[in-house]
Protein backbone atom coordinates (compact mmCIF):
# COMPACT_ATOMS: atom_id res chain seq x y z
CA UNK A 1 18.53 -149.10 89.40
CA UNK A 2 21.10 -146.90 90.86
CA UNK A 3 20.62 -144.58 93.70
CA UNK A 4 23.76 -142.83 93.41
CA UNK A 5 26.31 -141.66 90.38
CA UNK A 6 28.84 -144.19 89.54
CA UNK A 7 32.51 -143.50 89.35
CA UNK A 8 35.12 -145.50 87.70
CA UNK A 9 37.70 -146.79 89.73
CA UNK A 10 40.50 -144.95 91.27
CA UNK A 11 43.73 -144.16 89.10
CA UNK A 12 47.13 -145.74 89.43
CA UNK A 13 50.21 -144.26 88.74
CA UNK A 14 53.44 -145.34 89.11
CA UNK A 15 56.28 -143.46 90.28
CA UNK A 16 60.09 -143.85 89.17
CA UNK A 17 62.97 -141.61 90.25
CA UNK A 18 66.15 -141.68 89.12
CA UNK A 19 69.53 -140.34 89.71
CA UNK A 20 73.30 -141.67 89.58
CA UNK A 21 75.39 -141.96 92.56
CA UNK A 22 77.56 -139.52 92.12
CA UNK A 23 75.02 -136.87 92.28
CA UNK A 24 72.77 -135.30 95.48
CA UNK A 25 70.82 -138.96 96.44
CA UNK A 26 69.45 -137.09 98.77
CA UNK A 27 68.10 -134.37 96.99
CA UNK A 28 66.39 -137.20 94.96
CA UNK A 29 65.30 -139.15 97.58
CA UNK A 30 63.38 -136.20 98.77
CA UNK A 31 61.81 -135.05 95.47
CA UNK A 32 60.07 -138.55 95.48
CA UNK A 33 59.06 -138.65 99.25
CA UNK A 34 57.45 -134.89 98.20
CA UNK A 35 55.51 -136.18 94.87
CA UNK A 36 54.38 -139.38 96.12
CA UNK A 37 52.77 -137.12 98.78
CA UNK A 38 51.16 -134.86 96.58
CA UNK A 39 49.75 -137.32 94.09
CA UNK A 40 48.55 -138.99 97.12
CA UNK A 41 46.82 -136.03 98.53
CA UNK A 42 45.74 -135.43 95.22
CA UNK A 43 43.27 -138.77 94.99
CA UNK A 44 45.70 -141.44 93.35
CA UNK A 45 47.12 -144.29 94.06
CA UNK A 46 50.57 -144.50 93.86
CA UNK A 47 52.71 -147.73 93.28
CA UNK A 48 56.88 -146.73 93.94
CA UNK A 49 59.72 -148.33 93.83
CA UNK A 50 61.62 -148.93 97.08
CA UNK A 51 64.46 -146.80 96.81
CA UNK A 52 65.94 -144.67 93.66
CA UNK A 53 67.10 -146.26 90.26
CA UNK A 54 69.84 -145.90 88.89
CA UNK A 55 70.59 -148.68 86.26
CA UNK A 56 68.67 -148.89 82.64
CA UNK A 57 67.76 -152.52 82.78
CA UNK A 58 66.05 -151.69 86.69
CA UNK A 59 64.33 -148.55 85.41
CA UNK A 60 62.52 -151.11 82.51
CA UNK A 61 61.86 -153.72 84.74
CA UNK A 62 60.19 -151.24 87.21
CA UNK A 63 57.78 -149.45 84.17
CA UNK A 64 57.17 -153.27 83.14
CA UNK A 65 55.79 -154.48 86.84
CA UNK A 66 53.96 -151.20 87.23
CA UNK A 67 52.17 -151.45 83.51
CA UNK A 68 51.33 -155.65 84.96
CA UNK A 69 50.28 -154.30 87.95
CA UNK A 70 47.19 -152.16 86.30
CA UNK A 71 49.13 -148.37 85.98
CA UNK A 72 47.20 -145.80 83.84
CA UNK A 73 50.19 -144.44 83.43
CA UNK A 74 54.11 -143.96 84.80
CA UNK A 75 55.72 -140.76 85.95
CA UNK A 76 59.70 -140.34 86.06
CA UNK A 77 61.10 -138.07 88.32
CA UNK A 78 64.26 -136.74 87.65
CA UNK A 79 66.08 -136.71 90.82
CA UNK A 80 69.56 -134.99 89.52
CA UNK A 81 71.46 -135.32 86.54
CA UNK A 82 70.54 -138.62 84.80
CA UNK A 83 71.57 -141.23 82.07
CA UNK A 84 69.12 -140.36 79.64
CA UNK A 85 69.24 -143.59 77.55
CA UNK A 86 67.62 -145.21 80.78
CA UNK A 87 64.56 -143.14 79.42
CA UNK A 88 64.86 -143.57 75.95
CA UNK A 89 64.92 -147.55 76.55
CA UNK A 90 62.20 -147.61 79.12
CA UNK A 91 59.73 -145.77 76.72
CA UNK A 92 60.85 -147.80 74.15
CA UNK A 93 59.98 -150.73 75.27
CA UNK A 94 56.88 -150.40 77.92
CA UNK A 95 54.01 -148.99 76.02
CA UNK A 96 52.37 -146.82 78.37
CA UNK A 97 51.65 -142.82 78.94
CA UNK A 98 54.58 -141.79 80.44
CA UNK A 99 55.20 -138.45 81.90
CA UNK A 100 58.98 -136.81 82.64
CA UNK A 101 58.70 -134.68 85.97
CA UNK A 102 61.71 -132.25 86.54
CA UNK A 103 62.14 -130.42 90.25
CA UNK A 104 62.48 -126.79 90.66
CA UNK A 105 65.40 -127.56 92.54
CA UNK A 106 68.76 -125.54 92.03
CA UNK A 107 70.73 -127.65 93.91
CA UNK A 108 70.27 -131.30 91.87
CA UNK A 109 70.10 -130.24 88.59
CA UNK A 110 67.30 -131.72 87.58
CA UNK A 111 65.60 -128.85 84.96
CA UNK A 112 69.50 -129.39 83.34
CA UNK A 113 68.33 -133.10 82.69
CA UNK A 114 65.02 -132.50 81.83
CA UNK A 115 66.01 -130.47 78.53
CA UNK A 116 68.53 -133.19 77.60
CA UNK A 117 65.79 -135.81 78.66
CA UNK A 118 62.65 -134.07 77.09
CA UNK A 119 65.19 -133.06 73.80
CA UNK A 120 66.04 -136.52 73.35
CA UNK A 121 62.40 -138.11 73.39
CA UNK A 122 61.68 -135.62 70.89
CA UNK A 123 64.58 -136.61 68.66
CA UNK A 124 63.60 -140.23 69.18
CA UNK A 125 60.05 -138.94 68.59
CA UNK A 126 58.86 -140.89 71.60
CA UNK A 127 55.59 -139.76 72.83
CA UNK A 128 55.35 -137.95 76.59
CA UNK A 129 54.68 -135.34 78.92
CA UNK A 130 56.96 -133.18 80.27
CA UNK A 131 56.23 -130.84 83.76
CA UNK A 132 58.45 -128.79 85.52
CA UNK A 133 58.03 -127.54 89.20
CA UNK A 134 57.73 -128.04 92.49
CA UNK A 135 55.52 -131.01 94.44
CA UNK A 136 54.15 -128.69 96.38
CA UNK A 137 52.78 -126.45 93.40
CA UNK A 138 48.96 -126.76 93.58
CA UNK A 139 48.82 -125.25 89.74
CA UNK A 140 51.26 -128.42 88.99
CA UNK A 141 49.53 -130.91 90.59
CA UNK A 142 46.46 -130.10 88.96
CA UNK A 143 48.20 -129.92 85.21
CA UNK A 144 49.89 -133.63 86.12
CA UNK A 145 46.30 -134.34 87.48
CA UNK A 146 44.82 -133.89 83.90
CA UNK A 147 47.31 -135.88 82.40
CA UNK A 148 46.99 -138.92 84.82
CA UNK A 149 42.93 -138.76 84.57
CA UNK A 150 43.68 -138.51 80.51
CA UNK A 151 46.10 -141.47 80.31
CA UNK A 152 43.13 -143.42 82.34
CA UNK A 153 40.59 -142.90 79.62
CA UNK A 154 43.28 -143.75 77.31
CA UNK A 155 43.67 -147.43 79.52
CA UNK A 156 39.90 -147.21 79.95
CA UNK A 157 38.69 -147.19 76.34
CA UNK A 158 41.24 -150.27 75.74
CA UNK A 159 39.65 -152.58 78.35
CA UNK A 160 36.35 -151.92 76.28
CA UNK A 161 33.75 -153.22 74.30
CA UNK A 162 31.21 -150.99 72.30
CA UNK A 163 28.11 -152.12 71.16
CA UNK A 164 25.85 -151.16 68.61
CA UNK A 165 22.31 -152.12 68.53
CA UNK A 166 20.48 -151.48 65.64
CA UNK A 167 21.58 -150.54 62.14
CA UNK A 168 22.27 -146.38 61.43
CA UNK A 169 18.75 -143.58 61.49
CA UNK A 170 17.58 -141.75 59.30
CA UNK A 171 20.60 -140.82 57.36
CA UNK A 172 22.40 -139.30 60.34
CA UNK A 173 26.13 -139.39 58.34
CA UNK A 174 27.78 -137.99 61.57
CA UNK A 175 26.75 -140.78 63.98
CA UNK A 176 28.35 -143.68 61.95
CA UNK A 177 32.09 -144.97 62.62
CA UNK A 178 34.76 -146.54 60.80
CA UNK A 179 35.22 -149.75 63.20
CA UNK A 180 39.09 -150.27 61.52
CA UNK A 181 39.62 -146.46 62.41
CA UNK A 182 37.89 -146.52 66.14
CA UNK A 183 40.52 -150.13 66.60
CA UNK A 184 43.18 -147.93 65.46
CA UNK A 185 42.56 -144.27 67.40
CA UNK A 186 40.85 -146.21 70.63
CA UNK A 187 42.25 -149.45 70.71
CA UNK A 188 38.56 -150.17 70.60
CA UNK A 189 36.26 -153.12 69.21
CA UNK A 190 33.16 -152.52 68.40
CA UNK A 191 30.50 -154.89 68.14
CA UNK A 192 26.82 -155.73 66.66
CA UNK A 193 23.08 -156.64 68.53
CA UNK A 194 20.49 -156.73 66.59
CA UNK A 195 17.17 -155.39 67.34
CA UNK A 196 15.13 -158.21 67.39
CA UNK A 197 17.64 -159.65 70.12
CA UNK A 198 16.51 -156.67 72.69
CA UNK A 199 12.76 -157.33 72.24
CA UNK A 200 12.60 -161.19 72.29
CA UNK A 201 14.72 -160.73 76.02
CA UNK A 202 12.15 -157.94 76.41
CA UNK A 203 9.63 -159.91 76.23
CA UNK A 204 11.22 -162.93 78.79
CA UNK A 205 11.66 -160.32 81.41
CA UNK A 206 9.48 -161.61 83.88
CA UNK A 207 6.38 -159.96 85.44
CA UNK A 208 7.80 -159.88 88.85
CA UNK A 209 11.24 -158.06 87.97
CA UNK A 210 9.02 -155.36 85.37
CA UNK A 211 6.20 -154.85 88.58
CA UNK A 212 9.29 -154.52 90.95
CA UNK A 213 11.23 -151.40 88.70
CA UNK A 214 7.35 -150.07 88.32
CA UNK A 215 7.33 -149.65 92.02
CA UNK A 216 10.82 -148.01 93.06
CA UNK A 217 9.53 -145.32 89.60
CA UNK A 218 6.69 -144.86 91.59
CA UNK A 219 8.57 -144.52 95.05
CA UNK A 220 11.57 -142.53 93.81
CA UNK A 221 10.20 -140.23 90.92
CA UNK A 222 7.90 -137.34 90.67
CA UNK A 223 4.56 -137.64 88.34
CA UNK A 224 4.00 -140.47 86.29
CA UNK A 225 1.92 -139.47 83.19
CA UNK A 226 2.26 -142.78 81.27
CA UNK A 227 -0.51 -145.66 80.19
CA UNK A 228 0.70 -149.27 82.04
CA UNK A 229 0.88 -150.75 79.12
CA UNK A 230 3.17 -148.14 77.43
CA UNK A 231 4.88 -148.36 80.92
CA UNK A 232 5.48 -151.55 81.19
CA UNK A 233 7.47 -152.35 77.96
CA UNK A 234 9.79 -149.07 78.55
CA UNK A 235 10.93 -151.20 81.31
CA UNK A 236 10.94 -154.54 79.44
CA UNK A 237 13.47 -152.51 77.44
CA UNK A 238 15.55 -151.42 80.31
CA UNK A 239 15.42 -155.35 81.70
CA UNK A 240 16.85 -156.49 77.82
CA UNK A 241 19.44 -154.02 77.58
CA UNK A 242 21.10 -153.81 80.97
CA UNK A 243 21.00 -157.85 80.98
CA UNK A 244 22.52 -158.26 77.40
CA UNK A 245 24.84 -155.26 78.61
CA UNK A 246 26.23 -157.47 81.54
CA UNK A 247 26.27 -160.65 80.00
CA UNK A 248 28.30 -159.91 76.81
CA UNK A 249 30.62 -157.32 78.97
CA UNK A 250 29.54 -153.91 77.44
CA UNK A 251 30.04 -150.64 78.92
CA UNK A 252 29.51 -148.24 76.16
CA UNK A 253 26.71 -148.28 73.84
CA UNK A 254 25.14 -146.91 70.91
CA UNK A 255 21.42 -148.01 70.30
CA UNK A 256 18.78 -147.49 67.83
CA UNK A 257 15.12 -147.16 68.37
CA UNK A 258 14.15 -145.06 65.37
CA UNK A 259 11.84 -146.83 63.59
CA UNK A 260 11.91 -150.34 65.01
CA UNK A 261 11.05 -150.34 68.73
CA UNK A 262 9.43 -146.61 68.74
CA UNK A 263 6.88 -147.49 66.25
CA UNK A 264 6.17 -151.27 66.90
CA UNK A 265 7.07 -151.55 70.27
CA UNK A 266 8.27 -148.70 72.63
CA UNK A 267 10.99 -145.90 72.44
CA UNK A 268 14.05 -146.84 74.36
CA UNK A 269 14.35 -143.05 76.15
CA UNK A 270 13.50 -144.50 79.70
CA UNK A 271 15.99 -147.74 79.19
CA UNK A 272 18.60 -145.30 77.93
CA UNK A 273 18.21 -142.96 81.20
CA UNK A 274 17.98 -145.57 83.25
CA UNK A 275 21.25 -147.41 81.78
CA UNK A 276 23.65 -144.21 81.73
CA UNK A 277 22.23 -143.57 85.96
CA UNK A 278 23.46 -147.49 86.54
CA UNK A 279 27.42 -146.35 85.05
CA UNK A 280 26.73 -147.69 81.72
CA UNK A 281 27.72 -145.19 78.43
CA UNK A 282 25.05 -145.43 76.29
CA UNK A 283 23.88 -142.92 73.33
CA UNK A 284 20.75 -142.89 71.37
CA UNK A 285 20.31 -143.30 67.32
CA UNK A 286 23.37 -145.12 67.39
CA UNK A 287 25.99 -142.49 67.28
CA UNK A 288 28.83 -144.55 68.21
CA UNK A 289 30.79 -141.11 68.39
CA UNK A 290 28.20 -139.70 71.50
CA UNK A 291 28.97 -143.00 73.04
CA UNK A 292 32.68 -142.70 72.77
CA UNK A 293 32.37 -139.17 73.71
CA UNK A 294 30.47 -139.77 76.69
CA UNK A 295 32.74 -142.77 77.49
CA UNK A 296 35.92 -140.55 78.01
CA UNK A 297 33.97 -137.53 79.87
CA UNK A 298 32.88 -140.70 82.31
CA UNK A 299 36.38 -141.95 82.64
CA UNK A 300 37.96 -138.47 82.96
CA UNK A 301 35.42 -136.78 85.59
CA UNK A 302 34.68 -140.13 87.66
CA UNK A 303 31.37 -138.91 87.49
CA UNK A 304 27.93 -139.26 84.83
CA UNK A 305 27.61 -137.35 81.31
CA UNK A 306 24.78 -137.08 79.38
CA UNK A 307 23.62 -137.46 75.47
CA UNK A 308 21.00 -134.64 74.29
CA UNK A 309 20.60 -132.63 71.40
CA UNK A 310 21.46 -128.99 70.63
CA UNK A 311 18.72 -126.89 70.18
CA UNK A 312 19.44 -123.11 70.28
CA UNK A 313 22.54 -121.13 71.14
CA UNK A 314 21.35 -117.83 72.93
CA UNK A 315 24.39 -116.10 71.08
CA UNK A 316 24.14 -112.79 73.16
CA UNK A 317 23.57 -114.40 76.23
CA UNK A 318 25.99 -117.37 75.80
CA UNK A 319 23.56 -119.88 76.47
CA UNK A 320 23.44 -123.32 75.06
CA UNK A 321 19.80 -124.97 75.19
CA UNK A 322 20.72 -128.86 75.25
CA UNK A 323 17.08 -130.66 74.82
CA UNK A 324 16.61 -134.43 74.46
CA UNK A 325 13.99 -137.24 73.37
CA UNK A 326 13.63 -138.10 76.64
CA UNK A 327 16.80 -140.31 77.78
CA UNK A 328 19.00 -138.11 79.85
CA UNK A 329 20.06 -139.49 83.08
CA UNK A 330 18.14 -139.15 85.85
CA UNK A 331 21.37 -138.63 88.07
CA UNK A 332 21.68 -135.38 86.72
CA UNK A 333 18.49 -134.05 88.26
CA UNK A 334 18.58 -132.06 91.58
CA UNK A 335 16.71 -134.73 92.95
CA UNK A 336 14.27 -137.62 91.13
CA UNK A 337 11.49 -136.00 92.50
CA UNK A 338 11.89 -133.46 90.21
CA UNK A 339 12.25 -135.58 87.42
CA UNK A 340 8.42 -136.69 85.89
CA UNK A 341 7.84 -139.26 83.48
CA UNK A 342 5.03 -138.56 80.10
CA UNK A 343 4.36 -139.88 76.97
CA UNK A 344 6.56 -139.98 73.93
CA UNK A 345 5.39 -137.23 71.18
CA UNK A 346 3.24 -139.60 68.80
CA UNK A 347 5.45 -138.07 66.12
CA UNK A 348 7.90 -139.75 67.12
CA UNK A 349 6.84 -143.28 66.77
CA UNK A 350 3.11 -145.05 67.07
CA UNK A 351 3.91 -147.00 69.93
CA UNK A 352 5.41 -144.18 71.93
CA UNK A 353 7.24 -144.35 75.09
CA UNK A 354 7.92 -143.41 78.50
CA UNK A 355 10.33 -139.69 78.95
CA UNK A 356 11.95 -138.48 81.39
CA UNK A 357 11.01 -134.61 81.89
CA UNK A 358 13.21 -132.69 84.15
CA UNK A 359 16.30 -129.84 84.23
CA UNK A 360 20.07 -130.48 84.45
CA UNK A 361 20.57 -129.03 88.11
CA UNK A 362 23.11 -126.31 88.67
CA UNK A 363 26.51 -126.77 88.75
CA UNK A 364 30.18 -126.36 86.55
CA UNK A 365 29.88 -128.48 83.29
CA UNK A 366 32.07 -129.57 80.44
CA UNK A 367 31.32 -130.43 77.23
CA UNK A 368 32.42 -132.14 74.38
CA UNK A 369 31.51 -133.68 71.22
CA UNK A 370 33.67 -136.17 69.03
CA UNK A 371 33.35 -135.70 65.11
CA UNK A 372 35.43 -136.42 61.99
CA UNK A 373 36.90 -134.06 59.58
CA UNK A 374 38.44 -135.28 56.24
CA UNK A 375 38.68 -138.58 57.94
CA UNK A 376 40.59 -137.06 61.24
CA UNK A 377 38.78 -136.56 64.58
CA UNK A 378 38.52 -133.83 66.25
CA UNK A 379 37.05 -133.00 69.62
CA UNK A 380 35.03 -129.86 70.06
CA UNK A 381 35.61 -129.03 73.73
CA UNK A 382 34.28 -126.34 76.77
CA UNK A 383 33.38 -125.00 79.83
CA UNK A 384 30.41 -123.99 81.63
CA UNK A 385 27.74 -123.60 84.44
CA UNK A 386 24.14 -124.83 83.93
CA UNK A 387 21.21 -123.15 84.79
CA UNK A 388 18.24 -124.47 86.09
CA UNK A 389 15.04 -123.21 85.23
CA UNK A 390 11.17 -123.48 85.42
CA UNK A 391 9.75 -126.27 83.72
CA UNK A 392 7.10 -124.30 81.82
CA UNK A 393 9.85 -123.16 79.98
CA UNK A 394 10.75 -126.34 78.32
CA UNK A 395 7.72 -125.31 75.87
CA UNK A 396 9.73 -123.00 73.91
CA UNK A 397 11.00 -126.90 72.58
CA UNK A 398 9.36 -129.68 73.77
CA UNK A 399 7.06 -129.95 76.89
CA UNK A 400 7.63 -133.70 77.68
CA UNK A 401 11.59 -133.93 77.09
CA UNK A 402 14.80 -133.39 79.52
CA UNK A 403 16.60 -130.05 79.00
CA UNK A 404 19.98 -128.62 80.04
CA UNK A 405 20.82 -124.91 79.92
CA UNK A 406 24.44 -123.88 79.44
CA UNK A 407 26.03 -120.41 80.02
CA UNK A 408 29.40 -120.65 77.70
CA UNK A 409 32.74 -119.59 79.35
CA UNK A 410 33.89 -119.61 75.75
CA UNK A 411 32.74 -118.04 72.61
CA UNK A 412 29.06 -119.05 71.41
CA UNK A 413 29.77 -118.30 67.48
CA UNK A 414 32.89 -120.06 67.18
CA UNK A 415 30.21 -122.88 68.89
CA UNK A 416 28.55 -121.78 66.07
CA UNK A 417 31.18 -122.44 63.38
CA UNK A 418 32.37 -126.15 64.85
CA UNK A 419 29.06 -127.73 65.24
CA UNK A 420 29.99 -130.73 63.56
CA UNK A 421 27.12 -132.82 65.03
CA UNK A 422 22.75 -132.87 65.95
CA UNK A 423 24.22 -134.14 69.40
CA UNK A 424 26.16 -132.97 72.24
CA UNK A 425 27.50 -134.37 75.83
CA UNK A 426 27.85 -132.98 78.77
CA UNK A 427 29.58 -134.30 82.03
CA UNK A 428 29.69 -132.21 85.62
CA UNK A 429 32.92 -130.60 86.95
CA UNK A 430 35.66 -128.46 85.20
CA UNK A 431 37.79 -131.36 82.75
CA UNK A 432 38.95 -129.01 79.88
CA UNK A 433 42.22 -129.47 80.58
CA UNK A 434 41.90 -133.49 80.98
CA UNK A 435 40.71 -133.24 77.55
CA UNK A 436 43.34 -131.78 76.54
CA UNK A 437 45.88 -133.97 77.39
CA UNK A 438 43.59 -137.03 76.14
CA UNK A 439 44.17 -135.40 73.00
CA UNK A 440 47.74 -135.20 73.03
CA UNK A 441 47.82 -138.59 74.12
CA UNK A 442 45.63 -139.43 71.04
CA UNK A 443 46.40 -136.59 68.13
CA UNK A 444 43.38 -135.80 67.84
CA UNK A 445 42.82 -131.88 67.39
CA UNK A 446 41.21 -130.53 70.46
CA UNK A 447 38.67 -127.25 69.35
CA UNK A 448 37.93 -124.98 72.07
CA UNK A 449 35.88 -122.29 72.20
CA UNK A 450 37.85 -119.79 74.80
């Protein structure tokens, strides 16, 4: 039950600058003092090397320690003029995002040795990122900013384990993965629960841990419009999940509810809600593409993202309606007490469930959604402000399910022409260009809508 939103833990980059001897040391020395302030400044933790390097086989061994020591990723400073083998070698043999950082600096030469440098990688056809300027460029610090928050989703994803409860719903094609393909793009592994796992631990939750949750929804949320019984099992589901969750080691999940549990036992909306406030990445209707896509917005904002449907584009007014079954996170509320709980749509499934009901509070979005075309992914990518509004509205959809409202910085019909999906995600803060270099990190095409 969190009270707060979860971040992931702070990024590490490690810092390398090199030079020869011959050339301006000092003009080095003081490039590195400059970045490692600014990265600093900027939120990260830096590890550096004590001194500058100047020898291949010391350049390797530093990438090496830094990639054992937990780095999301390794930045090279060209302090002057440089050997550029010592770069080709070190990316060839520490796997790791790497980026090449030359100075603005007449005087050490060190744009001369990034064209050689960033030429050569090319050549070799060794993967990077290459930035020019000065440490003391906010614009720059912000573009190497993207990349270092990237390269941690990239580290993120591989220290992962999706799972997928439940078998695929009715027919969605676009939810559905290739678990060879996900191992191979990702460096993911993806594995299986079965349903009938989540309600015999359901079931075992105790009385005492289920009256306990009852109490802080009654403390911490606005109305409560839901039968006990009906209650009661919404948060048997929420025990199952989050337990199995932290036993097996699972971060990121994709779980099904449709028709099992929403028809013979309860919807999973609440659990779902619940699961993504507590840091978990967790989709419904198990589109193991919502999850992966909510995964990396996680990783790349620090902050929570959400899974909800798309409902109606406002293509005049640029306005995205996002509406959902019930399980967006509560987190993303201006406050719980504006977030009530009702009664799953009987539609939906006989035994019903508890909803959250509530509006995605103000504030600079981005949005994303993974999908698959021909085989390749692609991720359809912008930016945005939500608006908050009345919930009498929310009857234009559905009265008893969460809604966001999204004014588009980008084009609404090219939204139009790349829905690829029923489902969209949305995370809080301005991480477009994060996204972007993710992608270049991963080819994967990167659709945007500005």
């Amino acid at each position: 039950m969190s009270t707060e939103n979860v971040s992931v833990e702070k990024r590490k980059v490690g810092l390398i600058t090199l030079s020869l001897p011959r050339e301006r040391t000092d003009l080095a020395a003081n490039f590195e003092k400059n970045a490692h302030k600014s990265l600093l400044s900027a939120g990260f933790d830096i590890i550096a090397n004590d001194g500058l390097i100047f020898e291949t086989a010391q350049c390797i061994a530093a990438a090496r320690k830094y990639a054992d020591m937990g780095a999301d990723c390794i930045i090279i400073l060209l302090g002057t003029w440089v050997f550029t083998p010592s770069i080709v070698d070190t990316l060839k043999k520490v796997d790791i995002p790497f980026g090449i950082w030359a100075e603005d600096n007449p005087g050490s030469f060190s744009l001369t040795a990034g064209g050689i440098v960033h030429g050569s990688l090319d050549e070799f056809g060794l993967k990077h990122r290459f930035f020019y300027g000065s440490p003391g460029s906010e614009e720059l610090i912000k573009e190497i900013s993207a990349f270092i928050r990237a390269a941690s989703a990239v580290k993120d994803l591989k220290e992962q384990k999706l799972c997928v409860v439940g078998g695929r719903v009715m027919g969605m094609y676009t939810t559905m993965a290739d678990i060879i393909q996900i191992k191979n793009v990702f460096d993911l592994e993806i594995e299986h629960v079965d349903s009938l796992r989540v309600y015999l631990e359901a079931e075992r939750a105790s009385s005492e841990e289920v009256l306990k949750i009852k109490k802080w929804l009654d403390d911490k949320f606005g109305k409560i419009e839901v039968n006990e019984n009906i209650l009661e099992k919404s948060i048997r589901l929420y025990i199952a999940l989050k337990g199995i969750f932290k036993k097996d080691g699972y971060s990121i999940a994709a779980v099904k509810c449709q028709d099992e549990m929403i028809n013979n036992y309860a919807s999973s909306c609440l659990a779902v809600s619940l699961l993504n406030d507590d840091g978990f990445s967790v989709s419904c209707e198990t589109d193991t593409n919502a999850a992966l896509t909510m995964r990396i917005l996680r990783s790349i904002s620090g902050g929570i993202s959400l899974f909800g449907d798309i409902n109606h584009i406002d293509l005049e007014k640029k306005i995205l309606r996002i509406v959902n079954c019930g399980s967006m996170p509560t987190l993303m509320a201006d406050n719980r007490k504006d977030v009530d709980l009702k009664l799953q749509y009987e539609y939906m499934g006989k035994a019903r469930g508890a909803t959250t009901v509530f509006c995605v509070k103000e504030s600079p979005v981005t949005m994303a959604r993974l999908s698959r075309v021909n085989g390749r992914y692609v991720l359809l990518a912008e930016e945005g402000n939500t608006q908050k509004v009345g919930k009498e509205r929310f009857k234009e959809a559905r009265e008893n399910w969460p809604h966001a409202f999204i004014m588009l910085s980008g084009d609404s019909h090219k939204l139009v022409e790349n829905i690829r999906s029923n489902h969209m995600h949305v995370c809080f803060g301005s991480h477009l260009e994060g996204l972007r270099e993710f992608c270049k990190l991963k080819d994967i095409e990167l659709v945007c809508l500005s």
